[in-house]
C-alpha atoms as a PDB file:
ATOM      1  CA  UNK A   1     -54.266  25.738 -89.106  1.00  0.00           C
ATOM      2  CA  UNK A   2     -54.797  29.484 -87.990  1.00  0.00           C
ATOM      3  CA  UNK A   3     -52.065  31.540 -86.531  1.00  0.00           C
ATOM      4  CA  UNK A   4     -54.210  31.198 -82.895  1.00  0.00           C
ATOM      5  CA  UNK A   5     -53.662  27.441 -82.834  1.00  0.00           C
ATOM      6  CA  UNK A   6     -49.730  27.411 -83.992  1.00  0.00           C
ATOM      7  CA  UNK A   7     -48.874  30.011 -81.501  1.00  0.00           C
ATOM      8  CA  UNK A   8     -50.567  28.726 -78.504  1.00  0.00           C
ATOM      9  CA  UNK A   9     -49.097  25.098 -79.153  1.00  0.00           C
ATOM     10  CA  UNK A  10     -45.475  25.900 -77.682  1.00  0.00           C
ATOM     11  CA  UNK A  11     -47.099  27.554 -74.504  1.00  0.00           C
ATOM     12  CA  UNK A  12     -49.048  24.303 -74.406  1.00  0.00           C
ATOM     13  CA  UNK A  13     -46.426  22.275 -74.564  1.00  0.00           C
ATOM     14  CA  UNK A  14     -44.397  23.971 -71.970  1.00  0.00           C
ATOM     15  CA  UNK A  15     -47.494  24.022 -69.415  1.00  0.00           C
ATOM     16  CA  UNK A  16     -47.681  20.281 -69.785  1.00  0.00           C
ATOM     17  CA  UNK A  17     -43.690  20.211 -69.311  1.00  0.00           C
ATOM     18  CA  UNK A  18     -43.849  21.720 -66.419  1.00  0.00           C
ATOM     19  CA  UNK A  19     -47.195  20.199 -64.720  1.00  0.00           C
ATOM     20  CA  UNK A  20     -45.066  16.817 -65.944  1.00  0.00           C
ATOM     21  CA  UNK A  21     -41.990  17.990 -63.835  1.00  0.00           C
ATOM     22  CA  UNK A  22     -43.901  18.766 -60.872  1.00  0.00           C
ATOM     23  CA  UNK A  23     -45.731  15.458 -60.696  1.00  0.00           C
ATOM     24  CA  UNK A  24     -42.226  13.758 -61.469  1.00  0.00           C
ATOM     25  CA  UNK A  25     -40.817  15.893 -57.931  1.00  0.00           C
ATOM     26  CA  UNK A  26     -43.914  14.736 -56.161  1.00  0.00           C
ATOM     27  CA  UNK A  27     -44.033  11.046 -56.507  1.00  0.00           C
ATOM     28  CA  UNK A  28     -39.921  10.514 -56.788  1.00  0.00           C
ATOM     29  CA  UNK A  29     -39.868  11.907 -53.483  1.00  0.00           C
ATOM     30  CA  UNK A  30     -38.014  15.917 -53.703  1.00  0.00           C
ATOM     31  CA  UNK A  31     -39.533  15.993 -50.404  1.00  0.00           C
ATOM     32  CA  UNK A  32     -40.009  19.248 -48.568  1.00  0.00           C
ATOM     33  CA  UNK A  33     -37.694  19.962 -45.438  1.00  0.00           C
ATOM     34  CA  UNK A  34     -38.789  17.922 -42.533  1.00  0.00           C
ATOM     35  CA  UNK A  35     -40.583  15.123 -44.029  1.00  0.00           C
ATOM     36  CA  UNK A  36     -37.589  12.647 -44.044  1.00  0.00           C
ATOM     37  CA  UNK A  37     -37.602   9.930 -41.604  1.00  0.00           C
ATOM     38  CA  UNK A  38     -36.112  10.451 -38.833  1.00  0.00           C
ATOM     39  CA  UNK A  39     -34.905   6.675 -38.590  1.00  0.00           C
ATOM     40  CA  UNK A  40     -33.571   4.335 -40.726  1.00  0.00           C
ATOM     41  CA  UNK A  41     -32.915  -0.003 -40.561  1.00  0.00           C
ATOM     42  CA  UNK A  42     -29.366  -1.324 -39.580  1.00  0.00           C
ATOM     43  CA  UNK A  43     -28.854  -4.856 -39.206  1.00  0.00           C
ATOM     44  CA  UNK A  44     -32.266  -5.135 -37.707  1.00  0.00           C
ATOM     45  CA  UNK A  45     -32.719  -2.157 -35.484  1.00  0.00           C
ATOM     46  CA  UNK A  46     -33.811   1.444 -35.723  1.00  0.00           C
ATOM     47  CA  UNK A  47     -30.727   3.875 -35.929  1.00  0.00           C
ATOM     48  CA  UNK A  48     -30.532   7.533 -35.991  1.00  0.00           C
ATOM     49  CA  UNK A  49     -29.062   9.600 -38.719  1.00  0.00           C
ATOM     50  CA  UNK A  50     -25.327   8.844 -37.352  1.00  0.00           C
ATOM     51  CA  UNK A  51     -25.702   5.358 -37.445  1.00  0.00           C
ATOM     52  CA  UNK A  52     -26.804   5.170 -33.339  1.00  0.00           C
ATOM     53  CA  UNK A  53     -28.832   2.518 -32.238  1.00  0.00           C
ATOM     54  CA  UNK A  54     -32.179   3.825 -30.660  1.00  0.00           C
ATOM     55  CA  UNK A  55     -34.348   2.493 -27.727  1.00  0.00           C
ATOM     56  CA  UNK A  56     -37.449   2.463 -26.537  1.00  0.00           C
ATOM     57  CA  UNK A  57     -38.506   2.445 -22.845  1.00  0.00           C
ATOM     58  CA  UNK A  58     -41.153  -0.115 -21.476  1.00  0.00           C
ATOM     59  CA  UNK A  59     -42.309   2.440 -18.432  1.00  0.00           C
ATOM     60  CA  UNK A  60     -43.490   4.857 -21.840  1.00  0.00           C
ATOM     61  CA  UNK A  61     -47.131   4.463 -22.301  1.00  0.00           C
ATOM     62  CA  UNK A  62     -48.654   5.106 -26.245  1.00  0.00           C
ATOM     63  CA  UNK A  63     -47.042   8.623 -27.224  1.00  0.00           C
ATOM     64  CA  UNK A  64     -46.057   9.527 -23.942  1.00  0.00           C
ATOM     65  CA  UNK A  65     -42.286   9.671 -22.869  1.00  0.00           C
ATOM     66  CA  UNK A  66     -41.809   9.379 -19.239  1.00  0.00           C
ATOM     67  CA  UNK A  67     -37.846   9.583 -19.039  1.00  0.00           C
ATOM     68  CA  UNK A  68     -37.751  12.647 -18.071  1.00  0.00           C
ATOM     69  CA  UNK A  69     -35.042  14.596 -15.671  1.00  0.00           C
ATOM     70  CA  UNK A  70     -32.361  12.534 -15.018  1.00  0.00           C
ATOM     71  CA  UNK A  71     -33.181   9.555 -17.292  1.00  0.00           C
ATOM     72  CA  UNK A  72     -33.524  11.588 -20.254  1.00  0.00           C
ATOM     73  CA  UNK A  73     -29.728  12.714 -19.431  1.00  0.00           C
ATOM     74  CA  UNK A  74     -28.688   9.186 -19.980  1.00  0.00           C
ATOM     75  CA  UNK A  75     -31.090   8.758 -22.530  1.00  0.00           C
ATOM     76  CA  UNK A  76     -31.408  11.125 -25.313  1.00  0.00           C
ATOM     77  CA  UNK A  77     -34.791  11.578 -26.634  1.00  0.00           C
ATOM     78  CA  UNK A  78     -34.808  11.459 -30.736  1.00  0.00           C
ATOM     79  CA  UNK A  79     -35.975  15.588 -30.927  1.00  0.00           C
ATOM     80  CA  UNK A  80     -38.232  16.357 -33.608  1.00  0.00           C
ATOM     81  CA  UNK A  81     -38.358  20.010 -34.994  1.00  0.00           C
ATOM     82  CA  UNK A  82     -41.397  22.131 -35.414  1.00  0.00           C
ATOM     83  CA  UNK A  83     -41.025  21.390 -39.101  1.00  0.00           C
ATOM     84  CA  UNK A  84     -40.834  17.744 -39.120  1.00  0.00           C
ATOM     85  CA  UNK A  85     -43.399  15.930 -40.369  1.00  0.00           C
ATOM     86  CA  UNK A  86     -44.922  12.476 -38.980  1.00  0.00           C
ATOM     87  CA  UNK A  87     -45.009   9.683 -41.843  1.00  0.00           C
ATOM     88  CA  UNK A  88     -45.952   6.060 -42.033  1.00  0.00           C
ATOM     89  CA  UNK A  89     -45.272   4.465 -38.236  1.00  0.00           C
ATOM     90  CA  UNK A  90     -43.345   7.762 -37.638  1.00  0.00           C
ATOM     91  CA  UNK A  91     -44.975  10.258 -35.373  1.00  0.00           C
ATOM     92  CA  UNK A  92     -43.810  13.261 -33.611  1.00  0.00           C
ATOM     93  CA  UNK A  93     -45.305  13.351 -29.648  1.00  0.00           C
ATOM     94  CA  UNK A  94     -44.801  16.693 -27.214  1.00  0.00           C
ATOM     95  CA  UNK A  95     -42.733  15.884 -24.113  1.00  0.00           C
ATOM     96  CA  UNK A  96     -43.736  17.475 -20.656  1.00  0.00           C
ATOM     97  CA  UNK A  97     -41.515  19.566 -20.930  1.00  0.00           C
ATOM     98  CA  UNK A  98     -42.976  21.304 -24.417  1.00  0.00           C
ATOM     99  CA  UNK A  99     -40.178  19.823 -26.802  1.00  0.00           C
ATOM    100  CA  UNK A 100     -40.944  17.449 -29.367  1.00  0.00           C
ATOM    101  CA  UNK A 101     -39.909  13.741 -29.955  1.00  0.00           C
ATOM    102  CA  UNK A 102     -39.617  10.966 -32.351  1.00  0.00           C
ATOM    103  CA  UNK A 103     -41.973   8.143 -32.085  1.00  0.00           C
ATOM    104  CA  UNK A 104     -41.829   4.876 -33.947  1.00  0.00           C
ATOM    105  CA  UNK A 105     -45.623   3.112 -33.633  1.00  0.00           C
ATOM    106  CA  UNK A 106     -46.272   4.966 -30.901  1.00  0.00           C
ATOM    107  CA  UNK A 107     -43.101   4.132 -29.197  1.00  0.00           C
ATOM    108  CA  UNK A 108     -40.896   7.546 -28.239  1.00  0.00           C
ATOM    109  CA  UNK A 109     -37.575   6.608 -29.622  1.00  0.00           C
ATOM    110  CA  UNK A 110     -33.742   7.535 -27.532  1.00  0.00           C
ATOM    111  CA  UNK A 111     -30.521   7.564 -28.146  1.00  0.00           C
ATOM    112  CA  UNK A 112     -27.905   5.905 -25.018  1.00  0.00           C
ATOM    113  CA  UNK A 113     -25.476   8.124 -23.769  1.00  0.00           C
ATOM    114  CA  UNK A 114     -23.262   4.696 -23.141  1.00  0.00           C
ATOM    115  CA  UNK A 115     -22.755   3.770 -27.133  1.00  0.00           C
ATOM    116  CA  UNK A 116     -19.761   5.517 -28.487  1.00  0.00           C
ATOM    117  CA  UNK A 117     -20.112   4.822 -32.033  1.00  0.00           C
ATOM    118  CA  UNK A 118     -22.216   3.359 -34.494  1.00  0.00           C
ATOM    119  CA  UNK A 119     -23.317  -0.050 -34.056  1.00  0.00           C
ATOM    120  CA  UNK A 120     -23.111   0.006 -30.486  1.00  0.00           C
ATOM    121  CA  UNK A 121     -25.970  -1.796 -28.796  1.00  0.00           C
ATOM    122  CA  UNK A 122     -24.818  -1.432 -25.349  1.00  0.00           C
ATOM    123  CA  UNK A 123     -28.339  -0.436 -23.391  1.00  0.00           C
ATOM    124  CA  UNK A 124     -30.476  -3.104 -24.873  1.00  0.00           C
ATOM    125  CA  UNK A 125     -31.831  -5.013 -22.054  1.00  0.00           C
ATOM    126  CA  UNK A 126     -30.395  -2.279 -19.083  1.00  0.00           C
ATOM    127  CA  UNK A 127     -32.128  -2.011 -16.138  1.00  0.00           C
ATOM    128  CA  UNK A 128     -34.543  -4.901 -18.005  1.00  0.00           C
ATOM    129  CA  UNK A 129     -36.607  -2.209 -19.477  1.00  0.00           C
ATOM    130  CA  UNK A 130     -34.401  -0.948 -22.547  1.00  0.00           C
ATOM    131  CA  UNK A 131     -34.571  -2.202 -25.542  1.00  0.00           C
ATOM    132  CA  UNK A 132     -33.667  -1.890 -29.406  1.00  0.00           C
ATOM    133  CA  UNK A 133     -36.054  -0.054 -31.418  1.00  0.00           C
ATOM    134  CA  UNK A 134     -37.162  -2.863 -34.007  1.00  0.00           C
ATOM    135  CA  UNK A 135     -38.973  -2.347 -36.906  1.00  0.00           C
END
């Protein structure tokens, strides 16, 4: 072998190394901030980060939110940040107001002001057009 070939061969090796640890990140998910989902499954329903049931709202239409003013007091939309990402039946829709919301299928996703801890279910079926955010 020439001196050309046995020299380049550690570089090589550490340029596949490294193109091998990148592809490793990409598909074992070191995701970048913003693309986690904003939702995860709890005994059957969608719950937030804390462990908070969530809620959709039958008056919404297809990525529109209209519990707005008052109702959105009592029920706290899921806010999405300018770097989250939509993902799978995720997606992020703008309120009227400008700021931006969780959706799950299409469905903008709340939070009850009335549950006080995780687990709490207490605005599923209110005013008969609550209900829990199923997957």
């Amino acid at each position: 072998m020439n001196g050309t070939a046995t020299t380049s061969l550690p570089y090589a090796r550490t340029a596949t190394c490294a193109a091998a640890a990148v592809l490793v990140a990409t598909l074992t998910g070191c995701a970048m901030p913003g693309s986690a989902a904003p939702a995860r499954v709890s005994n059957g329903t969608l719950v937030d980060a804390r462990g908070m049931s969530l809620y959709t709202y039958s008056r919404d239409s297809a990525a529109k939110s209209v519990c707005v003013a008052v109702c959105a007091r009592s029920w706290r939309p899921l806010v999405a940040t300018a770097s989250d990402r939509a993902a799978g039946d995720y997606t992020i829709i703008t309120r009227d107001d400008g700021s931006l919301q969780w959706a799950y299928k299409d469905r903008p996703l709340y939070a009850w002001i009335k549950d006080m801890k995780p687990g709490d279910r207490t605005g599923d079926g209110f005013d008969k057009t609550w209900s829990l955010a199923r997957p």
